[in-house]
C-alpha atoms as a PDB file:
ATOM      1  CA  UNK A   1      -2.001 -43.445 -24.093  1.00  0.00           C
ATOM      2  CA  UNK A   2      -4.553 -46.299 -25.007  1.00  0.00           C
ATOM      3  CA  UNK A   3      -6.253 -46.950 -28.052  1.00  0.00           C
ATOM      4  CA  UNK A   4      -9.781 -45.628 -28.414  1.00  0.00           C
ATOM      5  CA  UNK A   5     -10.930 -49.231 -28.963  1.00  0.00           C
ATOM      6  CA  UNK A   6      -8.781 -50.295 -26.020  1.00  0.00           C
ATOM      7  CA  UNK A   7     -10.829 -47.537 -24.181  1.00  0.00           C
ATOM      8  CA  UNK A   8     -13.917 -48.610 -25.453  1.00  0.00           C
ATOM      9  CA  UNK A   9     -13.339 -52.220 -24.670  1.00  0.00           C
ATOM     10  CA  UNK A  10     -12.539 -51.033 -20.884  1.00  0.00           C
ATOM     11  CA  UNK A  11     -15.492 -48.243 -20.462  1.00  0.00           C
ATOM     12  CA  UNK A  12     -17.737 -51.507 -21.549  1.00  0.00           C
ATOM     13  CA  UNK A  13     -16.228 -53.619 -19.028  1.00  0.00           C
ATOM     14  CA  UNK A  14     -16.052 -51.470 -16.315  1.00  0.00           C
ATOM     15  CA  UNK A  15     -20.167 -50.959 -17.503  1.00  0.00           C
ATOM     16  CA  UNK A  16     -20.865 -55.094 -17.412  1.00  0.00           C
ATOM     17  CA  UNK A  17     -18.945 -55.084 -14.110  1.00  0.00           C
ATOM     18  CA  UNK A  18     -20.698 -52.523 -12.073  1.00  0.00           C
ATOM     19  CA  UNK A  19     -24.140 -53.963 -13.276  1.00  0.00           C
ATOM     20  CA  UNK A  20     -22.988 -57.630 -12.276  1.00  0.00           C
ATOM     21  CA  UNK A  21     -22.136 -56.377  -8.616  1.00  0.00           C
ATOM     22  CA  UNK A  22     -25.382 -53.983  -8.521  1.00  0.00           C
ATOM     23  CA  UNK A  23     -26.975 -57.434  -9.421  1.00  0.00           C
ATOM     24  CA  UNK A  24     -25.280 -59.395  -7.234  1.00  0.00           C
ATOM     25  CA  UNK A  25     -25.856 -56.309  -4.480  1.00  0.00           C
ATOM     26  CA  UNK A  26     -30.135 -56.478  -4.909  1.00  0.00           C
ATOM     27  CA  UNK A  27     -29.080 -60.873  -4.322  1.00  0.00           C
ATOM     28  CA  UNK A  28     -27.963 -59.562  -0.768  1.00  0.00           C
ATOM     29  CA  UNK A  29     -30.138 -57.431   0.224  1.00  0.00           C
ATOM     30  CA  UNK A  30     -32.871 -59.655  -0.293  1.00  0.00           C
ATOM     31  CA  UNK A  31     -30.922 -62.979   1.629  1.00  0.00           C
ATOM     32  CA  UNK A  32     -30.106 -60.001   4.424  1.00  0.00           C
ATOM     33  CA  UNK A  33     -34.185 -59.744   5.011  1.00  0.00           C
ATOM     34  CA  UNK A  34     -34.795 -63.218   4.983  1.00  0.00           C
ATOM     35  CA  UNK A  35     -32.112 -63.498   7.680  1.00  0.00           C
ATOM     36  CA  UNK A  36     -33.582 -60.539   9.570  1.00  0.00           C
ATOM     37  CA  UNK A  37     -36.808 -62.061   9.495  1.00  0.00           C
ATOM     38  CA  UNK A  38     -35.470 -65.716  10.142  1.00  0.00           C
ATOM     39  CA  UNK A  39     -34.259 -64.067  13.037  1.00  0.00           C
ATOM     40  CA  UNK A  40     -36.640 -62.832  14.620  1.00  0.00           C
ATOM     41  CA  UNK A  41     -38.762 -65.172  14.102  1.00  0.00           C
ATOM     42  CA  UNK A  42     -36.708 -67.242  15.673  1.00  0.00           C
ATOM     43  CA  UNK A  43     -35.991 -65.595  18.384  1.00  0.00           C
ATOM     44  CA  UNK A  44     -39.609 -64.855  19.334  1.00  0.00           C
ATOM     45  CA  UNK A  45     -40.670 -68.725  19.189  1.00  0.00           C
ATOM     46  CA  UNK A  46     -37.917 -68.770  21.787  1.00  0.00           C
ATOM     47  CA  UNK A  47     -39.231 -66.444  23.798  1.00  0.00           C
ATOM     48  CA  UNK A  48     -42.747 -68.163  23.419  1.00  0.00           C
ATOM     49  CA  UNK A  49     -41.461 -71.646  24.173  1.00  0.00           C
ATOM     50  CA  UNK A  50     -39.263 -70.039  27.185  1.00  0.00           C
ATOM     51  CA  UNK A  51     -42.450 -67.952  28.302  1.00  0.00           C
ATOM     52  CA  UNK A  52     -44.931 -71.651  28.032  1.00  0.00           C
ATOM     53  CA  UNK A  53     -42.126 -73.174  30.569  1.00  0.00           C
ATOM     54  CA  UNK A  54     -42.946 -77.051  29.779  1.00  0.00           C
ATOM     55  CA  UNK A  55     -41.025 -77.287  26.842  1.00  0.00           C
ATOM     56  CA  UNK A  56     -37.683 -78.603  26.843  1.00  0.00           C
ATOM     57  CA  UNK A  57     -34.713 -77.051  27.429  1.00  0.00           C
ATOM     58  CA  UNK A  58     -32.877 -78.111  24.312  1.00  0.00           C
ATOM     59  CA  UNK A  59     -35.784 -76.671  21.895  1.00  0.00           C
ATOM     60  CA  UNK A  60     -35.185 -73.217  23.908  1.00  0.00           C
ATOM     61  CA  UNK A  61     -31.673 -73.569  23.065  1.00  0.00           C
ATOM     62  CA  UNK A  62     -32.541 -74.776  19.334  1.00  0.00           C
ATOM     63  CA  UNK A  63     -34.623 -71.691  18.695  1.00  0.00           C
ATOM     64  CA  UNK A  64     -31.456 -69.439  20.025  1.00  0.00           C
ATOM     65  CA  UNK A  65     -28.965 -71.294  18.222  1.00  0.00           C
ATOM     66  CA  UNK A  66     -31.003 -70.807  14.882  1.00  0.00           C
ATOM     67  CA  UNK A  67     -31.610 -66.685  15.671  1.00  0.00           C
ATOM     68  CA  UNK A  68     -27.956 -66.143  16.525  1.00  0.00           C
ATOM     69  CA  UNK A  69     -26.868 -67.588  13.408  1.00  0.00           C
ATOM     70  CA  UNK A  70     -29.377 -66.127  11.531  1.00  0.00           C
ATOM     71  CA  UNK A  71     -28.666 -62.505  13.023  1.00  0.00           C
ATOM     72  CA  UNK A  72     -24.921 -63.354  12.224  1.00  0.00           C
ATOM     73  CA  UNK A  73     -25.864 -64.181   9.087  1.00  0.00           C
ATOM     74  CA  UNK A  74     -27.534 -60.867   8.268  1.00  0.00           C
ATOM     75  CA  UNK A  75     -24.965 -59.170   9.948  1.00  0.00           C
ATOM     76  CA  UNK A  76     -22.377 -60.426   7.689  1.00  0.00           C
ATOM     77  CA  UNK A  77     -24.689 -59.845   4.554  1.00  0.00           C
ATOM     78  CA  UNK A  78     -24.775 -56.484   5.729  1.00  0.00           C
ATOM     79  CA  UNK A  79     -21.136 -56.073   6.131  1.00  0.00           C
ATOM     80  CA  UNK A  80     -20.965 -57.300   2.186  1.00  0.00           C
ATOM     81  CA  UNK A  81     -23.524 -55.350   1.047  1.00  0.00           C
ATOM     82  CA  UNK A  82     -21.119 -52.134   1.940  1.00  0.00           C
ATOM     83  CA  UNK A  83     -17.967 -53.675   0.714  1.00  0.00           C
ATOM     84  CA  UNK A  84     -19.838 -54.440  -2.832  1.00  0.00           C
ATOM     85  CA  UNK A  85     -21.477 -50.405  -2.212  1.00  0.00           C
ATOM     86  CA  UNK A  86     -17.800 -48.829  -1.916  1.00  0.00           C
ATOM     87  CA  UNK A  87     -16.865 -51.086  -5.039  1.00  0.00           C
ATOM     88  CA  UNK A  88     -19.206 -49.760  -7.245  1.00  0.00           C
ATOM     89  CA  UNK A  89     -18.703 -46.325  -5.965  1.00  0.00           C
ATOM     90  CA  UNK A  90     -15.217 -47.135  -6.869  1.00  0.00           C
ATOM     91  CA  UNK A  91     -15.450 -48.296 -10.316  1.00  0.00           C
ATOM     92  CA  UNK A  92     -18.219 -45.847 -10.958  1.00  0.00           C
ATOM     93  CA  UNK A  93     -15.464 -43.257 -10.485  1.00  0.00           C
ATOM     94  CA  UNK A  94     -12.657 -45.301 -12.772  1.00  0.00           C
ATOM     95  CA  UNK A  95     -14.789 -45.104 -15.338  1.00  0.00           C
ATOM     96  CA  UNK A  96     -15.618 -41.150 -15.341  1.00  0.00           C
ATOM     97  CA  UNK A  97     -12.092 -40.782 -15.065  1.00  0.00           C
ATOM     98  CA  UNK A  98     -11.412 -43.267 -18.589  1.00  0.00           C
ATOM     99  CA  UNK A  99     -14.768 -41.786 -20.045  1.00  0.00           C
ATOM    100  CA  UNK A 100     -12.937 -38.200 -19.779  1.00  0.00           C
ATOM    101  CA  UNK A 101     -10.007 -39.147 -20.835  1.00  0.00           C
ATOM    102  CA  UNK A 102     -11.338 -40.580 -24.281  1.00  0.00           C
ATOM    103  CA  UNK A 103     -12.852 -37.682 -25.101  1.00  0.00           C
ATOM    104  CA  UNK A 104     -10.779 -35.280 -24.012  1.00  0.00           C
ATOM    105  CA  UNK A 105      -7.484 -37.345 -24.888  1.00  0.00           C
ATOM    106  CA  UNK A 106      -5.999 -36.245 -21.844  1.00  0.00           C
ATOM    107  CA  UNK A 107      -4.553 -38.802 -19.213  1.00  0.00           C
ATOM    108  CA  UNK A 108      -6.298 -37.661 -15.711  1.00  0.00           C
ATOM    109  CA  UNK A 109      -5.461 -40.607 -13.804  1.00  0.00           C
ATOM    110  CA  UNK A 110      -2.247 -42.049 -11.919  1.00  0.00           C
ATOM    111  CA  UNK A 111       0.599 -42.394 -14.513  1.00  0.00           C
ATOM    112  CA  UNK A 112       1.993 -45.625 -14.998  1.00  0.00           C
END
């Protein structure tokens, strides 16, 4: 069994942990809008510079180039976004399960 300090000293850092990666979660979700947006902004002047005809072909293909990798941007900032979700979740429950065993001074989780 641990030492209540030892305890302590965990509960705390599981605490600073899950607040660093709900920090580092709102960081993501805002870069995931600006990508969305980037997007489709992009992809509309596309459309616009496709639609006006006289424009060259490469600036089309710019324009597409920049939304793909901007919608493959957000799409892996989304993908992060639920790894970092199910992480929290994750450590969320390690620590309920250390929090109940300090004060109950039971061990609850996997034995070692």
């Amino acid at each position: 069994m641990l030492q209540p300090l030892a305890l302590t000293e965990l509960i705390q850092e599981l605490t600073d942990d899950i607040r660093q990666q709900e920090r580092h979660l709102k960081e993501l979700e805002s870069r995931g809008r600006i990508s969305v947006v980037s997007a489709g902004v992009a992809f509309g002047l596309c459309l616009i510079t496709y639609a006006i005809g006289s424009t060259a072909t490469y600036i089309i293909f710019f324009w597409l180039a920049f939304a793909s990798c901007s919608a493959l941007i957000a799409f892996v900032t989304f993908k992060r976004r639920e790894l970092i979700n199910d992480l929290i979740g994750q450590n969320m429950f390690f620590r309920s399960v250390v929090i109940e065993e300090a004060y109950t001074g039971k061990d609850i989780g996997p034995q070692i």
